[in-house]
C-alpha atoms as a PDB file:
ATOM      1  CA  UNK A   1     -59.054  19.270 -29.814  1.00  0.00           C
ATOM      2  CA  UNK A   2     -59.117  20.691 -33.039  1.00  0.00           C
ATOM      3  CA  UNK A   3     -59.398  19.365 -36.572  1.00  0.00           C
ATOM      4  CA  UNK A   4     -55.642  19.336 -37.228  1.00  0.00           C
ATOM      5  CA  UNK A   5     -54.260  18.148 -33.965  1.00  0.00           C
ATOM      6  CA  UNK A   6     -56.733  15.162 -34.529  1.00  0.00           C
ATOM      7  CA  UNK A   7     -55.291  14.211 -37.895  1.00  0.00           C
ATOM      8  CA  UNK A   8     -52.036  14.080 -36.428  1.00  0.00           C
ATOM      9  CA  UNK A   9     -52.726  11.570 -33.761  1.00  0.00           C
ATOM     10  CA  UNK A  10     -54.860   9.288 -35.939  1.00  0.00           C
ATOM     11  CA  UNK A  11     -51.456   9.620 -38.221  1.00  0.00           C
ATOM     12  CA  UNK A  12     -49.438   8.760 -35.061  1.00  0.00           C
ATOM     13  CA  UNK A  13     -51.823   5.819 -34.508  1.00  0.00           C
ATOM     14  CA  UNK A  14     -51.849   4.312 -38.194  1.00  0.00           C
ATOM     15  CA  UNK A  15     -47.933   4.839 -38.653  1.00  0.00           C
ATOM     16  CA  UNK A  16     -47.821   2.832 -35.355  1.00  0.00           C
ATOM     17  CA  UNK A  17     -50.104   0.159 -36.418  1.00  0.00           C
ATOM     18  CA  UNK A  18     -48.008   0.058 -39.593  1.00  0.00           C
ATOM     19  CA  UNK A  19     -44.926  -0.350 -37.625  1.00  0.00           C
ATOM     20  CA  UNK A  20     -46.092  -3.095 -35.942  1.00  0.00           C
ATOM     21  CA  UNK A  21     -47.659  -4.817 -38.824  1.00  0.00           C
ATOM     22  CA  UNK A  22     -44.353  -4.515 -40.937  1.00  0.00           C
ATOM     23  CA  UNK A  23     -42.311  -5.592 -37.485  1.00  0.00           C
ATOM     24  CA  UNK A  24     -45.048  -8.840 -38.196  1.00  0.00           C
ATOM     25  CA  UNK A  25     -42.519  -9.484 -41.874  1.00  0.00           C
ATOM     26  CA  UNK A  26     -46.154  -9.429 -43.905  1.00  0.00           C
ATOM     27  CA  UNK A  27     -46.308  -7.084 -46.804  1.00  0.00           C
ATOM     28  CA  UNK A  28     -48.213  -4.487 -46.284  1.00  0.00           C
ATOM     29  CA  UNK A  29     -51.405  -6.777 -44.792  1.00  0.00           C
ATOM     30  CA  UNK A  30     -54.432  -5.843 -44.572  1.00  0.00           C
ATOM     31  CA  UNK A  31     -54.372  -5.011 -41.052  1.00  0.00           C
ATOM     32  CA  UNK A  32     -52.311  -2.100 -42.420  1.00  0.00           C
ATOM     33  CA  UNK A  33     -54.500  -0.789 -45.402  1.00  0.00           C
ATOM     34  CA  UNK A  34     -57.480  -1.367 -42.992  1.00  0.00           C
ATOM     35  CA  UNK A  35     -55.695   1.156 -40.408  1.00  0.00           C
ATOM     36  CA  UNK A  36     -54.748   3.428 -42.862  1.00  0.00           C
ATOM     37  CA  UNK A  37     -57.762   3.768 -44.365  1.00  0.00           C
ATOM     38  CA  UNK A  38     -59.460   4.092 -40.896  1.00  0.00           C
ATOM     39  CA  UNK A  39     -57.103   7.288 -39.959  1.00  0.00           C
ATOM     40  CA  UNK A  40     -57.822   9.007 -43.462  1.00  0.00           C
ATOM     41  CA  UNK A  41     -61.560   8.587 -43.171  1.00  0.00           C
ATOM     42  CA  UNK A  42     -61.506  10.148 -39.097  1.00  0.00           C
ATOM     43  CA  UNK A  43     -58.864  12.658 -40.818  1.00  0.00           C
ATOM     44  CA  UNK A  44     -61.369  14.394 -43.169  1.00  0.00           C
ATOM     45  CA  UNK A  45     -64.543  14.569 -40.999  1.00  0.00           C
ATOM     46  CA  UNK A  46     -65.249  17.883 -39.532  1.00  0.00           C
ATOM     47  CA  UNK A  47     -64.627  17.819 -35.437  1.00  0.00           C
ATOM     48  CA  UNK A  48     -67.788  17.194 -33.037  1.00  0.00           C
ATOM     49  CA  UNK A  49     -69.455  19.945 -31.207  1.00  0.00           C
ATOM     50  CA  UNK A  50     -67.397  19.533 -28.199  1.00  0.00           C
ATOM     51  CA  UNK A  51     -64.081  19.467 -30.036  1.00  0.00           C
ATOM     52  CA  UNK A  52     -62.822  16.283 -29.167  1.00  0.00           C
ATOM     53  CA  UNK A  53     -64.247  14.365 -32.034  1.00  0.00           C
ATOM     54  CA  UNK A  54     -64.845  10.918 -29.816  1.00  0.00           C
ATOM     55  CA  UNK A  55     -67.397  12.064 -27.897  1.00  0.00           C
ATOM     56  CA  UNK A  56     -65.539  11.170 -24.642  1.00  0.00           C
ATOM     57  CA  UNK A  57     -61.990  12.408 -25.111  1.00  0.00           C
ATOM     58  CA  UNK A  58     -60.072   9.046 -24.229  1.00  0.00           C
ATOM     59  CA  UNK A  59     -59.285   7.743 -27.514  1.00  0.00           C
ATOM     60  CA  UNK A  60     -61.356   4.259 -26.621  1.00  0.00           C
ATOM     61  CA  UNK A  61     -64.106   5.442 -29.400  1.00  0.00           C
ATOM     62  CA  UNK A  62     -61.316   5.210 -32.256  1.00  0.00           C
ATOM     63  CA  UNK A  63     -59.887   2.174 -31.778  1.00  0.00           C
ATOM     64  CA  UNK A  64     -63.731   0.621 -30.906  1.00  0.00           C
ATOM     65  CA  UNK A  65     -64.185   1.756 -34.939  1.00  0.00           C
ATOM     66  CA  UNK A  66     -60.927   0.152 -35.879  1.00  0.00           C
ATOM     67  CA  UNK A  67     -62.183  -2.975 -34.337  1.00  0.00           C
ATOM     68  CA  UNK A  68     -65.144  -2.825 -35.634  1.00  0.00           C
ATOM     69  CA  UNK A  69     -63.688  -2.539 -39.092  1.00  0.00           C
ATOM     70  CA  UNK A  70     -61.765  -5.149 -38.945  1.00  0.00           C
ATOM     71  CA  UNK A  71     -64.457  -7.140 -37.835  1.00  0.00           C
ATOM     72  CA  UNK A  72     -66.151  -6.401 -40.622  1.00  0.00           C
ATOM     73  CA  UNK A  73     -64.013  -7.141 -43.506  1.00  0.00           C
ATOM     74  CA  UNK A  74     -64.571  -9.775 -45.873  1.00  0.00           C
ATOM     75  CA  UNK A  75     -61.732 -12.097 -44.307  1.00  0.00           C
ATOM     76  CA  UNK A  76     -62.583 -11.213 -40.254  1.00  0.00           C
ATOM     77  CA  UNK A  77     -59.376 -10.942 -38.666  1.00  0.00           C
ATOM     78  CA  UNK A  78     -58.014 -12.974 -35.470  1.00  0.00           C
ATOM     79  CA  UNK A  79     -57.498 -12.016 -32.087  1.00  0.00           C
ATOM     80  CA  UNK A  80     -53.447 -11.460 -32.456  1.00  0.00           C
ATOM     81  CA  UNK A  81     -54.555  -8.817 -35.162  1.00  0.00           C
ATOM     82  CA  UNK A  82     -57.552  -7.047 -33.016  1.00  0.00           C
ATOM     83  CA  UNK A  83     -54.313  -6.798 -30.007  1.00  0.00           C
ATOM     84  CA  UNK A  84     -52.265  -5.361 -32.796  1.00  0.00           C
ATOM     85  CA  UNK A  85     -54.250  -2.705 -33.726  1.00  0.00           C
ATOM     86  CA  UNK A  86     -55.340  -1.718 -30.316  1.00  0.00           C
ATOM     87  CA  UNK A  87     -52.290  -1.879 -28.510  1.00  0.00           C
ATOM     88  CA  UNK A  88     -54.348  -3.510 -25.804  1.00  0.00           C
ATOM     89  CA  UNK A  89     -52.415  -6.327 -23.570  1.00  0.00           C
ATOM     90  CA  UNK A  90     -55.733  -8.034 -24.014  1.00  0.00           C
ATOM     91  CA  UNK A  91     -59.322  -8.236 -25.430  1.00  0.00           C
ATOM     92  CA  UNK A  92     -62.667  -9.932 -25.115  1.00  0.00           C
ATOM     93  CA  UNK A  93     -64.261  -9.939 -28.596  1.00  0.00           C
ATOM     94  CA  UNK A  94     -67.366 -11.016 -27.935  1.00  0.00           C
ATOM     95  CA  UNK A  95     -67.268  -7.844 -25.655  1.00  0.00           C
ATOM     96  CA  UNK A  96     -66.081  -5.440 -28.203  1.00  0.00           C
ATOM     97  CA  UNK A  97     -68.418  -7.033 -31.110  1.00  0.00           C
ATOM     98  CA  UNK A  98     -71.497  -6.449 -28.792  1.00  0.00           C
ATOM     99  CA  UNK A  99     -70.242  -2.298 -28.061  1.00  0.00           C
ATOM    100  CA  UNK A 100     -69.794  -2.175 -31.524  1.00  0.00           C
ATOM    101  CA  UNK A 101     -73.147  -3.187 -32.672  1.00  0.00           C
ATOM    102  CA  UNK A 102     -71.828  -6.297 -34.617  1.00  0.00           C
ATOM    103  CA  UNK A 103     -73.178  -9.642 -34.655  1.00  0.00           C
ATOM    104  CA  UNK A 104     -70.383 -12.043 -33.850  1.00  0.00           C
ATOM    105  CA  UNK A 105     -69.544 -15.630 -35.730  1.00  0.00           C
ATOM    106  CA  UNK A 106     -66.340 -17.449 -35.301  1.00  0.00           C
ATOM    107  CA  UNK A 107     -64.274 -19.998 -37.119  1.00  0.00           C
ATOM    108  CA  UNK A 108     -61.534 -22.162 -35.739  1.00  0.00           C
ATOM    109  CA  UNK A 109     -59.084 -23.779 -38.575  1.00  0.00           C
ATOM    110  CA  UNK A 110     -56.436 -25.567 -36.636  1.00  0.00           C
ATOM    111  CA  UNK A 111     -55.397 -23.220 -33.434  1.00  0.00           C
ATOM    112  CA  UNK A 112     -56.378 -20.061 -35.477  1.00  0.00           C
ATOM    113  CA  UNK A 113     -59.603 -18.296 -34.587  1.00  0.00           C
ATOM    114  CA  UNK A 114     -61.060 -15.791 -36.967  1.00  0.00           C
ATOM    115  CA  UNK A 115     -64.026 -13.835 -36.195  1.00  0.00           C
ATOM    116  CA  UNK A 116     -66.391 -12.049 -38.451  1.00  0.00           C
ATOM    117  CA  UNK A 117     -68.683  -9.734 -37.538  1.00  0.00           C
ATOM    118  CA  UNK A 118     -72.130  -8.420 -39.105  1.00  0.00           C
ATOM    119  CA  UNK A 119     -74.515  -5.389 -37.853  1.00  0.00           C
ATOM    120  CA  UNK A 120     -76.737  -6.642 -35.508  1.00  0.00           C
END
């Protein structure tokens, strides 16, 4: 895949997470400057040896990283907004915090869970 045909799809992907974040009626959240700012960073790096950039050509590397990042932010994020990003029907967070490296800690305030994670 080259460089170019890469930067589309990660546009595809962010203008899709920014469709369903808007669809959400929150102002551009942070879920969508987090996505964004995920597809401009994959946009500018030069493509892998093997020219699919992911190292295994399914797309399940990128949206590991978006988890990842939004693991990682200062506020954590919830469940509802990992499934959001992903497109995924479902998720184990524990799961994905462990393949990402990260350190997991959770925090329940009322029903809400938010998760936070930390390199391990």
């Amino acid at each position: 895949m080259t460089t170019k045909s890469k930067a589309a799809k990660l546009a595809a992907q962010a203008a899709k997470i920014t469709a369903k974040a808007k669809a959400a009626a929150k102002p551009e959240s942070k879920l969508v400057k987090v996505a964004k700012a995920m597809a401009a960073k994959s946009a500018m790096k030069p493509a892998k040896a093997n020219g699919n950039g992911n190292g295994n050509g399914n797309g399940k590397e990128n949206k590991r990283q978006i988890c990842a990042a939004l693991l990682t932010r200062p506020a954590g994020c919830t469940g509802r907004e990992l499934l959001d990003a992903t497109g995924w029907p479902a998720i184990s967070v524990p799961a994905t915090a462990k393949a990402s490296g990260l350190k997991l800690r959770k925090e329940k305030v009322g029903k809400v869970t938010t998760y936070y994670g930390t390199p391990a």
